[in-house]
N, C-alpha and C. Protein backbone atom coordinates (compact mmCIF):
# COMPACT_ATOMS: atom_id res chain seq x y z
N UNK A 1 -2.14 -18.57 7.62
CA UNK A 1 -3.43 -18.41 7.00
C UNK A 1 -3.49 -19.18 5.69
N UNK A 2 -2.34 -19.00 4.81
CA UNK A 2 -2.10 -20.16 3.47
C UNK A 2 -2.46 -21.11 3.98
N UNK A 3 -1.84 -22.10 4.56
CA UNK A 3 -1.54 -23.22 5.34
C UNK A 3 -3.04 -24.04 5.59
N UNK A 4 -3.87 -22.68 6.27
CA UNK A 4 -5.43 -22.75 6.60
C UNK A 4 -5.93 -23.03 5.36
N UNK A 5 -6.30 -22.38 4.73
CA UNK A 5 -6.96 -22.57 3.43
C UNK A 5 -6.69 -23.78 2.82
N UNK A 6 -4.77 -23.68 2.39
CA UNK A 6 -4.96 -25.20 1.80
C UNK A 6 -5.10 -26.51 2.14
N UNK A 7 -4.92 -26.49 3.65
CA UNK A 7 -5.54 -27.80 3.95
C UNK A 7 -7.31 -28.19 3.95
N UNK A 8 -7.87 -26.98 3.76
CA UNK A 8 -9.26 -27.36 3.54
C UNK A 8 -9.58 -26.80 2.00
N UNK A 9 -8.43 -26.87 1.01
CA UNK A 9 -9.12 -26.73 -0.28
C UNK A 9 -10.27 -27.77 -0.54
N UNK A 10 -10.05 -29.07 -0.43
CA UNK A 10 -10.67 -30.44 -0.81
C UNK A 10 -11.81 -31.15 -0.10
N UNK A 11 -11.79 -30.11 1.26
CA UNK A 11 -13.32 -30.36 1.95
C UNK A 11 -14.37 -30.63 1.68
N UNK A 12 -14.97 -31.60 1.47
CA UNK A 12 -16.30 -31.98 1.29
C UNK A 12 -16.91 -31.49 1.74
N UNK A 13 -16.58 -31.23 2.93
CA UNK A 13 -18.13 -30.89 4.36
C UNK A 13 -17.87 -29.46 4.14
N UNK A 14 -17.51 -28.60 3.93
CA UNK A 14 -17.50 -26.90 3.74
C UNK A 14 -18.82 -26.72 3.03
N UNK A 15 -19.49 -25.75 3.62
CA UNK A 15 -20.35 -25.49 2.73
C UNK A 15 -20.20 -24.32 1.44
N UNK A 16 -18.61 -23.63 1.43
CA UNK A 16 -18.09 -22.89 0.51
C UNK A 16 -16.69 -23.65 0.00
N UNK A 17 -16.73 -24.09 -0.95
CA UNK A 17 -15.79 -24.93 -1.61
C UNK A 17 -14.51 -23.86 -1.52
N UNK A 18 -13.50 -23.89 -1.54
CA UNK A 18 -12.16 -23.90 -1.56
C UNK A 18 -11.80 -24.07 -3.00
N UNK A 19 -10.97 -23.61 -3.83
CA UNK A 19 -10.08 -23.98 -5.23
C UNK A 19 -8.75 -23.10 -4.86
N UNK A 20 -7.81 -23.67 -5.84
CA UNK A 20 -6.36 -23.02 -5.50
C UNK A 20 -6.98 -21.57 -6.13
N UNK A 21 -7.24 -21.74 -7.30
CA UNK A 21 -7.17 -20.50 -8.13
C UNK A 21 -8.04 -19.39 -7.12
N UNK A 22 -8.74 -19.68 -6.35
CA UNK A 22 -9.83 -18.81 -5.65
C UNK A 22 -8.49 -18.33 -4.22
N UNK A 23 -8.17 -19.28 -3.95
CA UNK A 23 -7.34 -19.20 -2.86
C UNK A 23 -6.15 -17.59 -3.55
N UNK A 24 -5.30 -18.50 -4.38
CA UNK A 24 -4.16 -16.89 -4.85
C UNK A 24 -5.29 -15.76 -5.28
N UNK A 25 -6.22 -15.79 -5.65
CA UNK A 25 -6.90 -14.60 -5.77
C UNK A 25 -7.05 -14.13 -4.61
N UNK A 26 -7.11 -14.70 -3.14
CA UNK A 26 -7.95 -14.33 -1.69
C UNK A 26 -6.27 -13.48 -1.41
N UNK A 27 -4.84 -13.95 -1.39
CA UNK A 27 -4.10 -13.75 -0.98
C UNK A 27 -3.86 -12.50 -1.64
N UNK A 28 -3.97 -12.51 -3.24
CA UNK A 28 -3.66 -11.24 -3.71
C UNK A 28 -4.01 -9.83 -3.56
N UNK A 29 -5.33 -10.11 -2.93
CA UNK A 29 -6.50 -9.20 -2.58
C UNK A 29 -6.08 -8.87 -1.42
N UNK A 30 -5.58 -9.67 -0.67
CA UNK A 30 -4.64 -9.56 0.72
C UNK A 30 -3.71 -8.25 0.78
N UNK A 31 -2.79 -8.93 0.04
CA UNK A 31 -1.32 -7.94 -0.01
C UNK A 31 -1.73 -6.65 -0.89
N UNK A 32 -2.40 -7.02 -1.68
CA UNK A 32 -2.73 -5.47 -2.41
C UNK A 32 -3.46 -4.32 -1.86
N UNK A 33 -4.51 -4.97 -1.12
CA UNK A 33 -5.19 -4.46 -0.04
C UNK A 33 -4.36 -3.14 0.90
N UNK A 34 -3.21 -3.93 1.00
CA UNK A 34 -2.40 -2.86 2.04
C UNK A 34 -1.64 -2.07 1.42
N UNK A 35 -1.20 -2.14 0.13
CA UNK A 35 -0.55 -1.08 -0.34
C UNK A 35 -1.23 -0.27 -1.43
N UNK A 36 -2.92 -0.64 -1.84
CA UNK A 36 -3.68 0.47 -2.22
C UNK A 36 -3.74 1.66 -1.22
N UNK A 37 -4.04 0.64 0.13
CA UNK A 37 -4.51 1.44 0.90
C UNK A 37 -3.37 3.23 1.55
N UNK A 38 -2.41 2.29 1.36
CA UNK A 38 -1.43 3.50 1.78
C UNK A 38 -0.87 4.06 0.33
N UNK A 39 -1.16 3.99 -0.74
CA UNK A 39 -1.69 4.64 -1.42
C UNK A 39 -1.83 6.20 -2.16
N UNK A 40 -3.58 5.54 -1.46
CA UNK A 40 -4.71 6.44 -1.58
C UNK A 40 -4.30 7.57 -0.03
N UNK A 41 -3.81 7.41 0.87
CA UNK A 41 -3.54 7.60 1.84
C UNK A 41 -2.36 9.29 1.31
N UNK A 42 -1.31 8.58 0.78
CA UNK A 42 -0.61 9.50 0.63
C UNK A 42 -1.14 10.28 -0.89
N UNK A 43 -1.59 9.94 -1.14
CA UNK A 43 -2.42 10.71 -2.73
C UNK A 43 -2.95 11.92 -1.87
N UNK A 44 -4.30 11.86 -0.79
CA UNK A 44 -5.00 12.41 -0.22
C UNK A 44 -3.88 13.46 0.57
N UNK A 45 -2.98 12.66 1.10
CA UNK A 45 -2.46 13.85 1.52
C UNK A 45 -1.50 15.01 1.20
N UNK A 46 -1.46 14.69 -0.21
CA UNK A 46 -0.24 15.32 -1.66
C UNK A 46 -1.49 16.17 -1.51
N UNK A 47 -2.54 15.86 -1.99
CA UNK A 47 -4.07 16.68 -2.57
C UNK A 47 -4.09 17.98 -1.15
N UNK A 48 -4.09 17.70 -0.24
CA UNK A 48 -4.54 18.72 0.49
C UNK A 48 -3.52 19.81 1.30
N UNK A 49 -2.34 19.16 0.87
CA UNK A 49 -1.07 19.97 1.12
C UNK A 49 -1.17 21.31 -0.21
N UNK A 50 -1.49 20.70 -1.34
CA UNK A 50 -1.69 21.73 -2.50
C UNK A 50 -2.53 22.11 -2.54
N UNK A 51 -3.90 21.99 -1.92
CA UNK A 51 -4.73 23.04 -1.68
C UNK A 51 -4.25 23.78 -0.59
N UNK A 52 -3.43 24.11 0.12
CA UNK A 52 -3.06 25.12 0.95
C UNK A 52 -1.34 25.81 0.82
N UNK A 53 -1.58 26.54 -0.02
CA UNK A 53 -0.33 27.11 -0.59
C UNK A 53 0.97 27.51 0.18
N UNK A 54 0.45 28.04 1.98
CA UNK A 54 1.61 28.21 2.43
C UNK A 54 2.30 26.80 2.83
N UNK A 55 1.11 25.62 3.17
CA UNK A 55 1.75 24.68 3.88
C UNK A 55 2.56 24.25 2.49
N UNK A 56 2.16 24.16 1.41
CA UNK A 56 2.70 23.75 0.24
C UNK A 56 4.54 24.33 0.22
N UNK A 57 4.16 25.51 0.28
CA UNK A 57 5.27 26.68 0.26
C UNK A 57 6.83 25.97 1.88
N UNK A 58 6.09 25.40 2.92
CA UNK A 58 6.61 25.86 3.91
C UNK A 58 7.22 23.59 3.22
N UNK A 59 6.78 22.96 3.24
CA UNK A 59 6.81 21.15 2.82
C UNK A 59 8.31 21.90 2.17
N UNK A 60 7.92 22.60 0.79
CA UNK A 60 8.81 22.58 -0.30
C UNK A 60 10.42 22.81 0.54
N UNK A 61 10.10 24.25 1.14
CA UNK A 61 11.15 24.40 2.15
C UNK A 61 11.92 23.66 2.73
N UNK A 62 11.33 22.73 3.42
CA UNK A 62 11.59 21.84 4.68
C UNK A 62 12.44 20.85 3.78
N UNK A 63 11.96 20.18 2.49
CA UNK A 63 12.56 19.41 1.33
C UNK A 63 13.93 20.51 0.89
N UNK A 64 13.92 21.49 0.68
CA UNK A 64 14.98 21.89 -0.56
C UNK A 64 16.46 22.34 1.00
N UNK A 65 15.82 22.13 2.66
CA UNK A 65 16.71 22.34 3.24
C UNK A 65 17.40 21.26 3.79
N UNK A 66 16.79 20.03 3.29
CA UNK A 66 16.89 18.60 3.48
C UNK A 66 18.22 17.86 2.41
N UNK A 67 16.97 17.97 1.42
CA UNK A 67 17.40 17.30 -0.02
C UNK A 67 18.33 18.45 -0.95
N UNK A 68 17.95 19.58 -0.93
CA UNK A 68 18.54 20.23 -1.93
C UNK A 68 17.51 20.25 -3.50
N UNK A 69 17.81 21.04 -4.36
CA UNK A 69 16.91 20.78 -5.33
C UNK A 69 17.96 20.36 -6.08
N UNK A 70 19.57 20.39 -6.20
CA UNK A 70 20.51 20.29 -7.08
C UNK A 70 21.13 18.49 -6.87
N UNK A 71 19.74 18.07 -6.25
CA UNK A 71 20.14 16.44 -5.72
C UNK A 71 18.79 15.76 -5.97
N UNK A 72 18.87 14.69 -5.97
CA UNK A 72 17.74 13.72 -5.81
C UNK A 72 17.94 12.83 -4.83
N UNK A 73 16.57 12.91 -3.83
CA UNK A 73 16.22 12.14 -2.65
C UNK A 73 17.00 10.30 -3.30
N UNK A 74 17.51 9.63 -2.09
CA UNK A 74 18.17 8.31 -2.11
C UNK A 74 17.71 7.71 -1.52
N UNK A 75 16.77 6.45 -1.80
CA UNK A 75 15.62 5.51 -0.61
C UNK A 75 16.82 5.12 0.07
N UNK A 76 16.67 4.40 1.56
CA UNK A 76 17.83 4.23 2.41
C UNK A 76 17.04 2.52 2.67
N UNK A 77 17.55 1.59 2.73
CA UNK A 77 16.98 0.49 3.59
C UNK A 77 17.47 -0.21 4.75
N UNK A 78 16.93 -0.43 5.67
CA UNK A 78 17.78 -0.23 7.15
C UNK A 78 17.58 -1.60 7.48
């Protein structure tokens, strides 16, 4: 899709001009795009786990029989 764009930054015949600077703005908007989105995603779903106290109650559980509270969770990359 880069590739796309920059070979028609310099197009005459476009009737929407192309610039680099417009271009890294299109890409940034890209990639950010997907990790607002998941996000807001897990925000929403922090929010509605704590409006319901047992599921809140039963998460915490499921974590402290997992993780422990006398530990901190370790990202893993596979």
């Amino acid at each position: 899709m880069v590739d796309l764009l920059l070979q028609h930054d310099d197009d005459p015949t476009l009737q929407v001009k192309f610039e680099r600077n417009g271009i890294k703005g299109f890409i940034i908007e890209l990639l950010s795009g997907g990790t607002e989105s998941f996000a807001v995603t897990v925000e929403w779903a922090i929010a509605e786990i704590l409006k319901k106290p047992q599921i809140s109650k039963k998460a915490t559980e499921e974590l402290d029989a997992v993780i422990r509270r006398d530990r901190h969770a370790q990202p893993s990359i596979h």
